[in-house]
C-alpha atoms as a PDB file:
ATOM      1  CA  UNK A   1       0.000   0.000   0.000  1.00  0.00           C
ATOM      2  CA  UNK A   2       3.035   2.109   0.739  1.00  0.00           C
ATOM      3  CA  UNK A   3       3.941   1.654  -2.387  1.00  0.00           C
ATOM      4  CA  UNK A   4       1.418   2.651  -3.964  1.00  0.00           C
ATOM      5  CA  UNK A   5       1.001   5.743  -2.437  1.00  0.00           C
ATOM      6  CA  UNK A   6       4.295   6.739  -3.395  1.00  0.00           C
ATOM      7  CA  UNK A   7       3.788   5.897  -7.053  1.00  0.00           C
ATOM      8  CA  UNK A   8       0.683   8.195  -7.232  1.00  0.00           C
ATOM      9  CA  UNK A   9       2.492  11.170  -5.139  1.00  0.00           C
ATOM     10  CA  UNK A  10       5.539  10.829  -7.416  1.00  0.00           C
ATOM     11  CA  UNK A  11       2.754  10.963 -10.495  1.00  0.00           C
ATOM     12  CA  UNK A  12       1.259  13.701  -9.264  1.00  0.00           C
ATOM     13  CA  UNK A  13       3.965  15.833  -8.355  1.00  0.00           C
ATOM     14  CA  UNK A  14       5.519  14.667 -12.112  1.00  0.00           C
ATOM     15  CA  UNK A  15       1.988  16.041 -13.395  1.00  0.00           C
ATOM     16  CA  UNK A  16       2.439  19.332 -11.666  1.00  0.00           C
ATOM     17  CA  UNK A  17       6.071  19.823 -12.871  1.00  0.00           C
ATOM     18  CA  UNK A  18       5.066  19.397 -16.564  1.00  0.00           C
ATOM     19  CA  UNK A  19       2.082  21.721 -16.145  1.00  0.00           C
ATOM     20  CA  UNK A  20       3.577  24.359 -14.765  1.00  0.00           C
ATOM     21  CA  UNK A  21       6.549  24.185 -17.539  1.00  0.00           C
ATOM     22  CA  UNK A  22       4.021  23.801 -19.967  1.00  0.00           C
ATOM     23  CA  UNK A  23       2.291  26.697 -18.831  1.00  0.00           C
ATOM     24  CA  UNK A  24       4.859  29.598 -19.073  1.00  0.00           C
ATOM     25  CA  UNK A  25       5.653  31.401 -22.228  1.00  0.00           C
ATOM     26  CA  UNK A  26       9.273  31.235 -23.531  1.00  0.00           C
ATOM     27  CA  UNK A  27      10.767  34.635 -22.421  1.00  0.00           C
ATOM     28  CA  UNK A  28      10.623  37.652 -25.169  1.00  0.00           C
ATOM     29  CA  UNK A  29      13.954  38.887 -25.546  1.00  0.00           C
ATOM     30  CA  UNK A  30      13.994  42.534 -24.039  1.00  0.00           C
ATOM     31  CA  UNK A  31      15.112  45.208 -26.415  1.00  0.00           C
ATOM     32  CA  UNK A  32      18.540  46.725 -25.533  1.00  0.00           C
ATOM     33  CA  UNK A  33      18.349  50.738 -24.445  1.00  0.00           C
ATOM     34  CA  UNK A  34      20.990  53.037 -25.337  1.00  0.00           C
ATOM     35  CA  UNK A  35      21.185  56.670 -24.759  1.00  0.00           C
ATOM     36  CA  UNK A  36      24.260  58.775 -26.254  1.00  0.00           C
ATOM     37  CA  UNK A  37      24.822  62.524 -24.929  1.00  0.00           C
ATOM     38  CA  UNK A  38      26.558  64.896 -27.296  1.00  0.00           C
ATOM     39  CA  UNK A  39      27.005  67.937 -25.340  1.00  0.00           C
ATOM     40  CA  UNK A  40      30.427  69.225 -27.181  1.00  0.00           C
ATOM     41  CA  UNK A  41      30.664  71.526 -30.847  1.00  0.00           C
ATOM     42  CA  UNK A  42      32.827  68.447 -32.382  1.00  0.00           C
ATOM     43  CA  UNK A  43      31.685  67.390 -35.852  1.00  0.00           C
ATOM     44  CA  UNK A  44      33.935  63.993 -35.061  1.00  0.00           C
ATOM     45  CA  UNK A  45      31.983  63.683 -32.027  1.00  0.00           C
ATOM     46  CA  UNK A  46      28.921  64.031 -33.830  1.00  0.00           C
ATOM     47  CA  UNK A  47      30.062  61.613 -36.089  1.00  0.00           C
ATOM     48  CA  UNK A  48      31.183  59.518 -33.609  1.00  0.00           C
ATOM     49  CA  UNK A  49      27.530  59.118 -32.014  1.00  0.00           C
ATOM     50  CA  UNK A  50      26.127  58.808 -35.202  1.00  0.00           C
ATOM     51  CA  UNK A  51      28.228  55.453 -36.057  1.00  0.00           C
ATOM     52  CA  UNK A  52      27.882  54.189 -32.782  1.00  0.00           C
ATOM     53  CA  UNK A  53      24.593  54.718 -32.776  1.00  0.00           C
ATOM     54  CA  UNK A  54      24.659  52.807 -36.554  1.00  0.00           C
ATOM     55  CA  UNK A  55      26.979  50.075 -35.036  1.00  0.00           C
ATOM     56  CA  UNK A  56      24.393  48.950 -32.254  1.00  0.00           C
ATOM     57  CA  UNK A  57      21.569  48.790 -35.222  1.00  0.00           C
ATOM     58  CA  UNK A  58      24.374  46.320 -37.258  1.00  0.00           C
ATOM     59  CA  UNK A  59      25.300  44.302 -34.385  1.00  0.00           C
ATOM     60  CA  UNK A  60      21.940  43.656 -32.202  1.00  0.00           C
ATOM     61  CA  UNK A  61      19.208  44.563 -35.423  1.00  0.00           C
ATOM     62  CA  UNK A  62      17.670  47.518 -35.866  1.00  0.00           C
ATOM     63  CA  UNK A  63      14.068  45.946 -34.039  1.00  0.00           C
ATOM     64  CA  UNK A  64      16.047  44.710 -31.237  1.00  0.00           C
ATOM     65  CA  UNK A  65      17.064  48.159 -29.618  1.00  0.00           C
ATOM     66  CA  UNK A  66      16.112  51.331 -28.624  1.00  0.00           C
ATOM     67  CA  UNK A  67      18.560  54.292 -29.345  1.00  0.00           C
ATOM     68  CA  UNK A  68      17.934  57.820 -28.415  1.00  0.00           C
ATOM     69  CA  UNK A  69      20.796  60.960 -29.067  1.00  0.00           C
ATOM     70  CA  UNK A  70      20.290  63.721 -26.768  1.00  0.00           C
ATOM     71  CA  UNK A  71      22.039  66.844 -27.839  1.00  0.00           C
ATOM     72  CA  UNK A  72      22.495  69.720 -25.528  1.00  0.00           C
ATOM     73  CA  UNK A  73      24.833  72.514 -24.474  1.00  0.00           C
ATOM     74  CA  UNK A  74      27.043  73.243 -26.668  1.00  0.00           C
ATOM     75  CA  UNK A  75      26.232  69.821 -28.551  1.00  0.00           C
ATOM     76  CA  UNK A  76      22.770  71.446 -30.048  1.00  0.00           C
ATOM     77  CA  UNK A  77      24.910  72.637 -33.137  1.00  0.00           C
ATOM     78  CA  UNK A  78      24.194  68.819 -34.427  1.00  0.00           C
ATOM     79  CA  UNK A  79      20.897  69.585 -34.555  1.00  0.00           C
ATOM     80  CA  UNK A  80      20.725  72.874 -36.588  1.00  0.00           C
ATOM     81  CA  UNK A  81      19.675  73.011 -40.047  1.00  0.00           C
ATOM     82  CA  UNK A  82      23.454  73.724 -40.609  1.00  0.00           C
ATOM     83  CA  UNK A  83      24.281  71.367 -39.072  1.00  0.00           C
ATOM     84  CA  UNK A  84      27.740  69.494 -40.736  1.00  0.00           C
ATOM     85  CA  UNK A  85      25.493  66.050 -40.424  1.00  0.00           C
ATOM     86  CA  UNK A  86      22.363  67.282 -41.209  1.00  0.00           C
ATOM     87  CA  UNK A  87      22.037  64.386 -43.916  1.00  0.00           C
ATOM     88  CA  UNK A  88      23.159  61.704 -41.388  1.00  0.00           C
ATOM     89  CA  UNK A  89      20.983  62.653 -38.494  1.00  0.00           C
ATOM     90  CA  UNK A  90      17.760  62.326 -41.318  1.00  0.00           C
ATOM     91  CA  UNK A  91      19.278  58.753 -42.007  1.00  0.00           C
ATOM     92  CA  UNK A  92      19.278  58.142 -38.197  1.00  0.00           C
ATOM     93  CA  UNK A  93      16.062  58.879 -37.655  1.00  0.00           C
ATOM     94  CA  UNK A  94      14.962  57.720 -40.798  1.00  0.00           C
ATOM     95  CA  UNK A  95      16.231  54.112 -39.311  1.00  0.00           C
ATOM     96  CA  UNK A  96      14.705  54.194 -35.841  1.00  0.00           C
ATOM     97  CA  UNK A  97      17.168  56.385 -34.023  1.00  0.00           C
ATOM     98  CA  UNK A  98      14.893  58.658 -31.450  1.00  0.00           C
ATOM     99  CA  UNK A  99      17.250  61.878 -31.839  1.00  0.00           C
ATOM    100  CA  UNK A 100      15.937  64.837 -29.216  1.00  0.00           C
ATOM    101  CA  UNK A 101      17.066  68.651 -28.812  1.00  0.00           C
ATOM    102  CA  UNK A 102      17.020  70.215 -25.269  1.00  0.00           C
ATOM    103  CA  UNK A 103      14.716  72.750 -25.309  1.00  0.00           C
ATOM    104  CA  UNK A 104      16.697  74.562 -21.735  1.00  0.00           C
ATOM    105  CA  UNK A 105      19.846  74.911 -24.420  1.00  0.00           C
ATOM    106  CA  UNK A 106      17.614  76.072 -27.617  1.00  0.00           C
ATOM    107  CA  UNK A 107      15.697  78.707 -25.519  1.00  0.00           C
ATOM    108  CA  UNK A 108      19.377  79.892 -24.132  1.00  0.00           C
ATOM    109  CA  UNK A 109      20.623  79.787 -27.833  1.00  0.00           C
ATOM    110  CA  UNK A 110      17.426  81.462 -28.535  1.00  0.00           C
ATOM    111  CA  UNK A 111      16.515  78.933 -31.142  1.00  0.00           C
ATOM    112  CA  UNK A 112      13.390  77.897 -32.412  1.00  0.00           C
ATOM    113  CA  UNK A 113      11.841  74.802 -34.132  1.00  0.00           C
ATOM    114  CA  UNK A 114      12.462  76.637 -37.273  1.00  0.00           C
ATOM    115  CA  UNK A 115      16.209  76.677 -36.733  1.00  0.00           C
ATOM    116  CA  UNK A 116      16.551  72.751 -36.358  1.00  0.00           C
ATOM    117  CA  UNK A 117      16.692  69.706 -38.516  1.00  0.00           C
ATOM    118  CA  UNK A 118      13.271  68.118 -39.452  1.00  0.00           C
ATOM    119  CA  UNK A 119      12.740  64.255 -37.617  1.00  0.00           C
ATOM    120  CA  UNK A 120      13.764  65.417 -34.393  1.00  0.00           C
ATOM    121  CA  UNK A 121      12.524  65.373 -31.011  1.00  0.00           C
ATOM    122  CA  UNK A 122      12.341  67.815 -27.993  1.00  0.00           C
ATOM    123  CA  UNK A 123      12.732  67.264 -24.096  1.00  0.00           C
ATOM    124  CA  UNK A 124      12.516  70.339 -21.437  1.00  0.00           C
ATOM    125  CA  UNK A 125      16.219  69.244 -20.333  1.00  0.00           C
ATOM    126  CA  UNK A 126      18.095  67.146 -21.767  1.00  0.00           C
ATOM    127  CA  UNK A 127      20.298  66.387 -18.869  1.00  0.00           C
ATOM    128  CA  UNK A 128      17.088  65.194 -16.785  1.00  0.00           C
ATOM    129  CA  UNK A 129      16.432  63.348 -19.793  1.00  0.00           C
ATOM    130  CA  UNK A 130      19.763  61.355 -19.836  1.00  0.00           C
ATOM    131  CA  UNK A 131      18.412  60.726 -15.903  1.00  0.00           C
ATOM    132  CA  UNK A 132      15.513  59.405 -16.532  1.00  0.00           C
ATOM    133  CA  UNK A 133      16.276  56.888 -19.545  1.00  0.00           C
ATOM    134  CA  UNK A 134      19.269  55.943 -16.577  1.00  0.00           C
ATOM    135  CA  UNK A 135      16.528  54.652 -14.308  1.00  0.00           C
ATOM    136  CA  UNK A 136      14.788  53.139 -17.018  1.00  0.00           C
ATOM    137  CA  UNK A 137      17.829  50.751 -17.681  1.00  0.00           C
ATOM    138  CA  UNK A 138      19.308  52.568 -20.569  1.00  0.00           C
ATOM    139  CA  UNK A 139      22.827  52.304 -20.998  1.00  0.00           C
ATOM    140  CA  UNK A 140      24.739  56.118 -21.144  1.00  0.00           C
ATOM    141  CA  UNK A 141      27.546  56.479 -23.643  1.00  0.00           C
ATOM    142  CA  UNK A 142      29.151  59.547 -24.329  1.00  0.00           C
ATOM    143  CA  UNK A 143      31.370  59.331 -27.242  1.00  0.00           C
END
């Protein structure tokens, strides 16, 4: 009798192991999160972003991250319709890269919408931005 009580616990218990394995979804992959700051008037920092930014879409997929540039300080030049990689940053965004102006350095610059690339985004402050995206487990680079 002992033994057959032990047979049906151990049947029972297998049961409950193969529901409960057959019951959970395979994990989704999480997207990786990037955030680059350019804060300095370097083209070749610019640049620099830009390809890293370009490398991470090569290396991971372009559907398997999120990227965000945040330009600010004296960094806002990238974002100008002047700007030296004015074509790039279009190609950028054009590919999935979320590229944002800070709004605390444009309204110091006195610079409007009008004076920046088209396919960009705005935050009030682009430092509180990096911040934020920080908590939200975003890795920072800063080329």
């Amino acid at each position: 009798m002992k033994y057959l009580r032990l047979m049906i616990l151990g049947a029972v218990a297998a049961s409950a192991l193969f529901m409960t394995g057959c019951a959970q979804q395979p994990a989704k992959e999480a997207k990786q999160k990037v955030i680059f700051q350019v804060s300095d008037a370097d083209p070749k920092k610019w640049n620099l972003a830009l390809n890293n930014a370009k490398n991470v879409q090569a290396d991971l997929g372009k559907g398997n991250a999120e990227i965000e540039i945040v330009a600010y300080g004296p960094g806002i030049g990238m974002l100008k319709l002047e700007s030296e990689v004015g074509t790039r940053i279009t190609e950028a965004a054009g590919s999935g890269v979320k590229i944002v102006a800070c709004e605390n350095t444009m309204k110091g610059q006195k610079l409007t919408k009008d004076d920046m690339l088209a396919n960009i985004g705005y935050v009030k402050a682009g430092v509180v931005e990096l911040m934020q995206k920080q908590q939200e487990g975003y890795s920072y680079i800063r080329p």
